[in-house]
Protein backbone atom coordinates (compact mmCIF):
# COMPACT_ATOMS: atom_id res chain seq x y z
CA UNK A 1 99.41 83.52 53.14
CA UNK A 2 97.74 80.12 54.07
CA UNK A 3 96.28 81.36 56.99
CA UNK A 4 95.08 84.56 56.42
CA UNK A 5 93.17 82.83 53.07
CA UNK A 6 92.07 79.75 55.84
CA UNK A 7 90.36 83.49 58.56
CA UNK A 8 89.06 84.63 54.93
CA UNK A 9 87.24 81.62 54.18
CA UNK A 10 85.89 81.13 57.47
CA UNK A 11 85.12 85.02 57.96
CA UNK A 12 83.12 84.50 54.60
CA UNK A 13 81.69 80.87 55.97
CA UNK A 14 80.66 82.74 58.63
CA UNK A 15 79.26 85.66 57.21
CA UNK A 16 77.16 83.15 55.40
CA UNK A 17 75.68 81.32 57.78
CA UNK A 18 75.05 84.53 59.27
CA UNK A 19 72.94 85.89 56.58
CA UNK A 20 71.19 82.87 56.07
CA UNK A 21 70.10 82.47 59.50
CA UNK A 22 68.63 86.44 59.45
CA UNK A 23 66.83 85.43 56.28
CA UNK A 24 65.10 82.53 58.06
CA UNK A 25 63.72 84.06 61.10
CA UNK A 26 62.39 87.44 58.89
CA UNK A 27 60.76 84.44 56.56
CA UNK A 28 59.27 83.02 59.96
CA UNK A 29 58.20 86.91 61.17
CA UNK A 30 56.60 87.73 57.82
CA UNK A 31 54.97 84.13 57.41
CA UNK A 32 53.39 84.91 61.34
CA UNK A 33 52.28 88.25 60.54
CA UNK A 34 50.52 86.94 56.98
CA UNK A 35 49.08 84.56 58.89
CA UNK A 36 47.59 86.63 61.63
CA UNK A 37 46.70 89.16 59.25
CA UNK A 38 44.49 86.18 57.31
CA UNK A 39 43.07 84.82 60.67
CA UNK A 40 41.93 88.28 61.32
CA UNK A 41 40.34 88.88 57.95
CA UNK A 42 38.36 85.28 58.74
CA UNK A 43 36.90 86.28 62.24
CA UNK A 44 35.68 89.99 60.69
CA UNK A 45 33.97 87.90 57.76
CA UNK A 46 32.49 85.53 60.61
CA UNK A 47 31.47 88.57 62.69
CA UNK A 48 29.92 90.08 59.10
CA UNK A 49 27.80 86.95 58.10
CA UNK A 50 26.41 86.55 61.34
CA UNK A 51 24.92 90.26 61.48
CA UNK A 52 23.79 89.54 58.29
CA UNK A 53 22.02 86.31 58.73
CA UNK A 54 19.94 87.81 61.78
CA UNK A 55 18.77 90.25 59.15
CA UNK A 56 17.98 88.50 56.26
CA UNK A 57 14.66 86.65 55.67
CA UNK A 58 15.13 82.99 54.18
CA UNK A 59 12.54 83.73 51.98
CA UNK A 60 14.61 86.60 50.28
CA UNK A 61 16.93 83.76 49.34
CA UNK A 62 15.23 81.94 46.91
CA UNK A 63 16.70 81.84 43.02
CA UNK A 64 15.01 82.67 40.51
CA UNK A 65 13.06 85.43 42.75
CA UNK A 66 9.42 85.23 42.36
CA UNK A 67 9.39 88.90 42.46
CA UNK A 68 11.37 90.42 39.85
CA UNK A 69 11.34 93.96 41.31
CA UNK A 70 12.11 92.59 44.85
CA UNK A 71 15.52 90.72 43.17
């Protein structure tokens, strides 16, 4: 009875460190994958401010407007 409750508790030991392990390396997959997914979001935003700044006018910048129909 001893030893069949000593492969129990090490079945369950090991089952444990089992699940634990699978829950760190999905934790390190999904952190990766955020990540990417956040560095890819930054480079479009680069990409979209830079097409924008070649075709906006500085002057068109200015607050308060001069030009209240042009705001």
């Amino acid at each position: 009875m001893g030893l069949a409750s000593l492969l129990l508790g090490l079945f369950l030991w090991s089952s444990y460190q089992r699940t634990w392990e699978l829950q760190e390396s999905r934790l390190a997959f999904s952190s990766e994958l955020i990540a990417e997914w956040i560095r890819g979001a930054f480079v479009a935003s680069d990409y979209l401010l830079r097409d924008m700044a070649g075709q906006i006018n500085p002057d068109d910048l200015r607050y308060p407007h001069p030009d209240p129909e042009a705001r």
